[in-house]
N, C-alpha and C. Protein backbone atom coordinates (compact mmCIF):
# COMPACT_ATOMS: atom_id res chain seq x y z
N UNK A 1 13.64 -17.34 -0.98
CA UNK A 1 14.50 -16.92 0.11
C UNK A 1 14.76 -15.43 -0.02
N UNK A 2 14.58 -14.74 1.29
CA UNK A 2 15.05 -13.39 1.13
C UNK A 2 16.16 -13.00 1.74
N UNK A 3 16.88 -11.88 1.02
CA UNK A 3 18.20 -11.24 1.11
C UNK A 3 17.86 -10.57 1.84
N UNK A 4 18.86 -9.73 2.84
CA UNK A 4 18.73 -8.67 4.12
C UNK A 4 18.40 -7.78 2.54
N UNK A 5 18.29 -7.58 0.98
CA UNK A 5 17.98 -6.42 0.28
C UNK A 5 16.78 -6.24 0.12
N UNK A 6 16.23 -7.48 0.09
CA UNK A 6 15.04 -7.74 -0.22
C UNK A 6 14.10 -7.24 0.73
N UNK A 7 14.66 -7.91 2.26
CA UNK A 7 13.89 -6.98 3.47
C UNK A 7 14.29 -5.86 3.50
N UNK A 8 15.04 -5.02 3.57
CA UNK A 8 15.03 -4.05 3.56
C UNK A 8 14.02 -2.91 2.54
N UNK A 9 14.01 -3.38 1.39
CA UNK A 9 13.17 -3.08 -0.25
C UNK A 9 11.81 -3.17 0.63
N UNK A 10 11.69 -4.80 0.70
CA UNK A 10 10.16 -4.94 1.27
C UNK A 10 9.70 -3.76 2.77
N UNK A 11 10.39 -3.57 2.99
CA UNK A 11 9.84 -2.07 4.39
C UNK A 11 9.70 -0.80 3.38
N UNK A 12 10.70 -0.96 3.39
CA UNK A 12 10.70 0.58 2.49
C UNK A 12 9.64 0.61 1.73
N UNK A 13 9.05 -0.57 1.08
CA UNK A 13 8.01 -0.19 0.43
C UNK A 13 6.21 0.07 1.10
N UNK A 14 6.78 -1.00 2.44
CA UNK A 14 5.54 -0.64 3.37
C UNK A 14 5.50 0.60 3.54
N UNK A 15 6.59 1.17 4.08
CA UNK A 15 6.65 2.66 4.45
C UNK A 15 6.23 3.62 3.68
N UNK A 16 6.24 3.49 2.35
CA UNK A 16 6.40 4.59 1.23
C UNK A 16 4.60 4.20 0.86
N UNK A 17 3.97 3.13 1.22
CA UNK A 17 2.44 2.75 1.25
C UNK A 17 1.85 3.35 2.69
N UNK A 18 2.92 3.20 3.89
CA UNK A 18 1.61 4.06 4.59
C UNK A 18 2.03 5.39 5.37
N UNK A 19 2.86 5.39 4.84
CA UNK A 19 3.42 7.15 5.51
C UNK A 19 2.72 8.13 4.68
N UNK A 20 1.99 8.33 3.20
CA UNK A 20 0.88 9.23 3.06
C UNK A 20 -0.16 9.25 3.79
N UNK A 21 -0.45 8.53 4.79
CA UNK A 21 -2.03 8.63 5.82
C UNK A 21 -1.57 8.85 6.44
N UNK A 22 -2.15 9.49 7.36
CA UNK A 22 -1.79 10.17 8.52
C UNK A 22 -3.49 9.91 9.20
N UNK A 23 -3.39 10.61 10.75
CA UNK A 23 -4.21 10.08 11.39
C UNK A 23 -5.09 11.22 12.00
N UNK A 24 -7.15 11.40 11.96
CA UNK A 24 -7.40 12.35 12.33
C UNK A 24 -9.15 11.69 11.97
N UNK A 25 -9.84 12.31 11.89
CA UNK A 25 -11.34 11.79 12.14
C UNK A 25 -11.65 11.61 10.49
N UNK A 26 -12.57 11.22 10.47
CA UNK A 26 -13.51 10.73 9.05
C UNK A 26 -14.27 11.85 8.56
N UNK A 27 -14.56 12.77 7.68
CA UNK A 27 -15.17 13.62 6.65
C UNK A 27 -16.96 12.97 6.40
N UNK A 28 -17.25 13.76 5.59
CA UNK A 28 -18.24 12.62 4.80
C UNK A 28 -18.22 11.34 4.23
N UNK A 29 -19.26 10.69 3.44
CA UNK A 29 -18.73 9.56 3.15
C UNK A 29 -18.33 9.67 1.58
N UNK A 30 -17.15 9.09 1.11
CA UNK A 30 -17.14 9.10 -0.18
C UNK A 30 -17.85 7.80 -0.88
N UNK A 31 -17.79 7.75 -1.91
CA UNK A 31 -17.87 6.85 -3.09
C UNK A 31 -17.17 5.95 -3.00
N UNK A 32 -17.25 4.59 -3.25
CA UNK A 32 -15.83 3.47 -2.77
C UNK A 32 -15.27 3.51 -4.40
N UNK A 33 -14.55 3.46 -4.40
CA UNK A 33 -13.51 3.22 -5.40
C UNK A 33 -13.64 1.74 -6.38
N UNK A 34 -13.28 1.46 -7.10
CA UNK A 34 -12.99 0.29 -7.41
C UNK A 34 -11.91 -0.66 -6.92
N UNK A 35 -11.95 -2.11 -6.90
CA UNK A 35 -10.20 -2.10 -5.93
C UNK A 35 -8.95 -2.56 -7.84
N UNK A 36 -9.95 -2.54 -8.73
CA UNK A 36 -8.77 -2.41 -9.95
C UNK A 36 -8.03 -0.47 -9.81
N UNK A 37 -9.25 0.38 -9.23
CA UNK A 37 -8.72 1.91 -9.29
C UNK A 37 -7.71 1.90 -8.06
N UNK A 38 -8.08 1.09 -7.02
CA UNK A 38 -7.29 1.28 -5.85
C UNK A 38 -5.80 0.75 -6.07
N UNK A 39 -5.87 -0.48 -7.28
CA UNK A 39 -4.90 -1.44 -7.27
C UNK A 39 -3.62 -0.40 -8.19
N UNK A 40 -4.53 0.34 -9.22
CA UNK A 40 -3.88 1.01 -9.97
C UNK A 40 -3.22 2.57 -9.29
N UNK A 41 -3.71 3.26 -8.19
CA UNK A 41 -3.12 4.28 -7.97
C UNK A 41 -1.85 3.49 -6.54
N UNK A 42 -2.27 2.67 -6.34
CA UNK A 42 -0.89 2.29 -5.02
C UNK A 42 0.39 2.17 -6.06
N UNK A 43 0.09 1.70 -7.29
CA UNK A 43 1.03 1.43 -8.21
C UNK A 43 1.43 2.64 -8.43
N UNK A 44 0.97 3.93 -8.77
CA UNK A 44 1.37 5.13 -8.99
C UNK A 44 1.80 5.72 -8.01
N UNK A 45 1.35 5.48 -6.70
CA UNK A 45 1.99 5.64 -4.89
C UNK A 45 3.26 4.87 -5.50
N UNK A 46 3.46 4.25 -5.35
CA UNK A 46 4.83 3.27 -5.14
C UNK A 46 6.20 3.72 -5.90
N UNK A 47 5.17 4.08 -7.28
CA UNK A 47 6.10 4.43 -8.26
C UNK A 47 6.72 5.80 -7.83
N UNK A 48 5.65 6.22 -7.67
CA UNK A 48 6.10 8.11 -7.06
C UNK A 48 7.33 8.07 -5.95
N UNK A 49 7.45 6.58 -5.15
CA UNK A 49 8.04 6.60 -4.21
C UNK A 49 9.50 6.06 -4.58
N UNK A 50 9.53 6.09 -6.09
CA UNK A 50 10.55 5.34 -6.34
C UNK A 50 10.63 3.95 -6.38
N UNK A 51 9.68 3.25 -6.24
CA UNK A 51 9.33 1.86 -6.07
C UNK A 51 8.57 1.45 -7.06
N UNK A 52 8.85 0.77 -8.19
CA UNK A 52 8.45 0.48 -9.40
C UNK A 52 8.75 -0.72 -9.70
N UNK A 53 7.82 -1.87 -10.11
CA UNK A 53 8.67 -3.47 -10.21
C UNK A 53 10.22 -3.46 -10.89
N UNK A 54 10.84 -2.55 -11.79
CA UNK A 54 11.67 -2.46 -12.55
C UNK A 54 13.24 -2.29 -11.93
N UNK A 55 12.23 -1.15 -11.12
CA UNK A 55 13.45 -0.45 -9.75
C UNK A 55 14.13 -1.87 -8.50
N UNK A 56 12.68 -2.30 -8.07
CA UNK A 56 12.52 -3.49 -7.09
C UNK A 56 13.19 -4.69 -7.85
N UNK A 57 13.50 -4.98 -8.83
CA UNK A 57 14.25 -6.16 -9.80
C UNK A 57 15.46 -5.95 -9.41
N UNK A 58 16.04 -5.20 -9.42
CA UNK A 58 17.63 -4.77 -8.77
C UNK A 58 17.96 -5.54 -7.44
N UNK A 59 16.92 -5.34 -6.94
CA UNK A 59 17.26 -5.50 -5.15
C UNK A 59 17.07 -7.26 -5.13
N UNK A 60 16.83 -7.61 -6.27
CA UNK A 60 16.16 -9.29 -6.08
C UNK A 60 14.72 -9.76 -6.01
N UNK A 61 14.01 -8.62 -6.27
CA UNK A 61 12.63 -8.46 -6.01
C UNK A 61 11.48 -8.57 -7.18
N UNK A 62 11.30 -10.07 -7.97
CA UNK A 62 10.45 -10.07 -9.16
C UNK A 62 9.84 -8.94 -9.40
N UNK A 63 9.19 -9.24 -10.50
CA UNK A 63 7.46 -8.35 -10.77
C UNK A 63 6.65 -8.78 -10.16
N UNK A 64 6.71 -10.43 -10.43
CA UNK A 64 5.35 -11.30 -9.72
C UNK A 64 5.56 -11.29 -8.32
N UNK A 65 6.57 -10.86 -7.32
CA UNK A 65 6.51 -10.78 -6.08
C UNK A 65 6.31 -9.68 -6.05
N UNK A 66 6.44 -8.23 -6.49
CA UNK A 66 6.07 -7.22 -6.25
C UNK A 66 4.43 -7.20 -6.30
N UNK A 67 4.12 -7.60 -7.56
CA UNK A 67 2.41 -7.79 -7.44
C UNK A 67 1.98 -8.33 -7.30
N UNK A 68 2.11 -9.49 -6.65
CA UNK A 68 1.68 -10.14 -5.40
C UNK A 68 1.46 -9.46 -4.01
N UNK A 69 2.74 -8.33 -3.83
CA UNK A 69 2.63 -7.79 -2.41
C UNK A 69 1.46 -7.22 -2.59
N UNK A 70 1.65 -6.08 -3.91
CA UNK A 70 0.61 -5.00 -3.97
C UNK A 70 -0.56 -5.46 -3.98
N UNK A 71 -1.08 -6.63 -4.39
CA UNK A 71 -2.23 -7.33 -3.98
C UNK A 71 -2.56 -7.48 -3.55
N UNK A 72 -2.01 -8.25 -2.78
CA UNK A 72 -2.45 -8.36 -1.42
C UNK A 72 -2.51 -7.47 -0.29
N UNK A 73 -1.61 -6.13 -0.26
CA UNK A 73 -2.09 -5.10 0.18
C UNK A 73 -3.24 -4.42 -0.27
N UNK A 74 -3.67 -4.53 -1.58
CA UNK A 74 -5.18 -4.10 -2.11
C UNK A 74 -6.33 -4.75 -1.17
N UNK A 75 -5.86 -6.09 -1.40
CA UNK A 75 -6.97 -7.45 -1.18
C UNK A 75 -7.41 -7.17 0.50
N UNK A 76 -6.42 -6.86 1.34
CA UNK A 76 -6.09 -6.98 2.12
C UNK A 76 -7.22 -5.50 2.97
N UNK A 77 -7.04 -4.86 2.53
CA UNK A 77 -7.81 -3.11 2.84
C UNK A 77 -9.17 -2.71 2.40
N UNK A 78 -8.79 -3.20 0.83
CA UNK A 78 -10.27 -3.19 0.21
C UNK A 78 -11.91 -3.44 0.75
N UNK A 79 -12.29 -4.17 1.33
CA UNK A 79 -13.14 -4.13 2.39
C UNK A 79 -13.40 -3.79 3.91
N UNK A 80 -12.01 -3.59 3.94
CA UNK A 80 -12.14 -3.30 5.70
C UNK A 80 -11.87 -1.73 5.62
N UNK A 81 -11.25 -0.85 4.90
CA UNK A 81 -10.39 0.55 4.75
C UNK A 81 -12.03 1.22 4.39
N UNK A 82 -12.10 2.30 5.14
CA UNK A 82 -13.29 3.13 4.41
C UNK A 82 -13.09 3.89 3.13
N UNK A 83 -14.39 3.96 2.66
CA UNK A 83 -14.36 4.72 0.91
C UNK A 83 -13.58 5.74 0.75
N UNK A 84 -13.93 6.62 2.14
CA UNK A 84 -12.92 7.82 1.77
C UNK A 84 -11.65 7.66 2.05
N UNK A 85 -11.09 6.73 2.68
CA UNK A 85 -9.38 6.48 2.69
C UNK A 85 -9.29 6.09 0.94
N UNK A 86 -9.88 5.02 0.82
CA UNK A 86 -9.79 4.60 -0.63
C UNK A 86 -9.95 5.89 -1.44
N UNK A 87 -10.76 6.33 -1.42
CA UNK A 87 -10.88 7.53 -2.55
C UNK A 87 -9.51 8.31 -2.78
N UNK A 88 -8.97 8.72 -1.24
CA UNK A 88 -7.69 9.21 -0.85
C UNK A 88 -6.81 8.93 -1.96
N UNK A 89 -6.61 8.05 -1.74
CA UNK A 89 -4.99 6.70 -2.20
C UNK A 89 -5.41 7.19 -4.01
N UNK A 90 -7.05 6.70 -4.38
CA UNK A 90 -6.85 7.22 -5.76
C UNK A 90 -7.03 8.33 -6.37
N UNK A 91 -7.36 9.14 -5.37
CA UNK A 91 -7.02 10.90 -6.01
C UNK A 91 -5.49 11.14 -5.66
N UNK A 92 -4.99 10.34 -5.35
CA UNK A 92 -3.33 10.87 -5.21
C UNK A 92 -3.25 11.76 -4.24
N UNK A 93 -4.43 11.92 -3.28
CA UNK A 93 -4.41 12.85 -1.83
C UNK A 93 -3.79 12.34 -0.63
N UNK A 94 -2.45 12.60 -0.72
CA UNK A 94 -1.93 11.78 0.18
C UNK A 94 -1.68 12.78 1.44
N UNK A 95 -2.20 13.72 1.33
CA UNK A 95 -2.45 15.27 2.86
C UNK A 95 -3.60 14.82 3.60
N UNK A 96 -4.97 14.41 2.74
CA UNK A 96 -5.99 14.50 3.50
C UNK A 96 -6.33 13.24 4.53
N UNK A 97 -6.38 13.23 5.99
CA UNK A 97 -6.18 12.37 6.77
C UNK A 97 -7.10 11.00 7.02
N UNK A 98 -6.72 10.27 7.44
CA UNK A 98 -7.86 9.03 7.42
C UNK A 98 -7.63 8.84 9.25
N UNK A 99 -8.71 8.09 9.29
CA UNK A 99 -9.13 7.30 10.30
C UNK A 99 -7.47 6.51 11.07
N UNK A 100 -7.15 6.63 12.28
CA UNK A 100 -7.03 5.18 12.95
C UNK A 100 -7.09 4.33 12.81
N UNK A 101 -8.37 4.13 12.90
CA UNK A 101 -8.64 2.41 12.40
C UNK A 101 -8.62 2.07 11.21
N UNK A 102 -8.74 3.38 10.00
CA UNK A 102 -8.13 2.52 8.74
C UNK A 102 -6.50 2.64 8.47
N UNK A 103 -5.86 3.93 9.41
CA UNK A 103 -4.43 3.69 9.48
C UNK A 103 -3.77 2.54 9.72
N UNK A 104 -4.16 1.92 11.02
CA UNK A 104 -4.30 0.49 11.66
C UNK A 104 -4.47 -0.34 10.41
N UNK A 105 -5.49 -0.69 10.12
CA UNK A 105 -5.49 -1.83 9.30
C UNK A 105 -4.33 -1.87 7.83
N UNK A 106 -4.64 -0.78 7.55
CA UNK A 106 -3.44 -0.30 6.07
C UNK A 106 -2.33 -1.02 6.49
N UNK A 107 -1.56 -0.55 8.36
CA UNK A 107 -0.14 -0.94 8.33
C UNK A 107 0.09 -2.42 8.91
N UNK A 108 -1.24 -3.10 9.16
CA UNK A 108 -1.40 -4.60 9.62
C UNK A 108 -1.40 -5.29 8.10
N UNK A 109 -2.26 -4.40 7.38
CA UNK A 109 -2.11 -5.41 5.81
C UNK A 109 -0.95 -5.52 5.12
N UNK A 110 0.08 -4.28 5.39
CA UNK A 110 1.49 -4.15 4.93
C UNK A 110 2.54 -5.31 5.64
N UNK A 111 2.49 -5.25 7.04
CA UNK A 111 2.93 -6.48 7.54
C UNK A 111 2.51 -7.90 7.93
N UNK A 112 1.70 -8.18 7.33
CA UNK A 112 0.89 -9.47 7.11
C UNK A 112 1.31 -9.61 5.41
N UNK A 113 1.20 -8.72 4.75
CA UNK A 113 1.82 -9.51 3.60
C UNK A 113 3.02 -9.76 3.18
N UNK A 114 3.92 -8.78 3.98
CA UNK A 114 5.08 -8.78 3.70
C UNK A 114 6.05 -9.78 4.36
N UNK A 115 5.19 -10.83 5.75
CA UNK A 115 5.46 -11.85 6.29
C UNK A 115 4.80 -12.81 4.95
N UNK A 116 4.14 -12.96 4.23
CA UNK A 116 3.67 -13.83 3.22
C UNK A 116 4.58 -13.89 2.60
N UNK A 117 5.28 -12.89 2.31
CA UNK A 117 6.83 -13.02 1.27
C UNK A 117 7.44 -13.35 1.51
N UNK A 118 7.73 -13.92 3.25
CA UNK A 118 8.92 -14.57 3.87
C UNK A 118 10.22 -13.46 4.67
N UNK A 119 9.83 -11.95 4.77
CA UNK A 119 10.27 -11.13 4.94
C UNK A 119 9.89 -11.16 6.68
């Protein structure tokens, strides 16, 4: 069951996942990432954002529901998000712009999982 803290936590954390992209045409192609590298820099996104399972425990918010979200926001992008958005997220380039359509999907995977949480 979630607390109005919990929803609230759970946006904020969508937000703080897709307010570094921003929106503008595609570059070359990069290298795809790994999705353990992808899984590991959203964690360092999150954290940067103040959003850390430790922080999120306060609000009522496990570990295992936190990484679950983040998972499934990985799971969720990882094939559909192009290499160079991915590359983005794990160079910690959160200036250089992505696609629309992988903006789009990023903030459909954020609220599709965050309805999985019951939020």
């Amino acid at each position: 069951m979630c607390t109005n803290t919990m929803k609230r936590t759970l946006t904020a954390l969508g937000l703080a996942v897709a307010l570094p992209f921003t929106l503008a045409a595609c570059g070359e192609e990069a290298a795809k990432p790994s999705k353990d590298e992808v899984s590991a820099a959203m964690d360092d996104l999150l954290a940067a954002s103040g959003m850390s399972p430790e922080t999120l425990e306060a609000t009522g918010l496990s570990e295992e529901q936190f990484n679950g979200y983040r998972n499934c926001i990985v799971n969720s992008i990882y094939d559909d998000v192009s290499a160079e958005s991915l590359q983005y997220l794990v160079d910690g380039d959160y200036e250089s712009p992505v696609s629309k359509d992988d903006s789009d999907k990023i903030d459909s995977a954020i609220q599709t999982c965050a309805s999985e949480l019951g939020v």
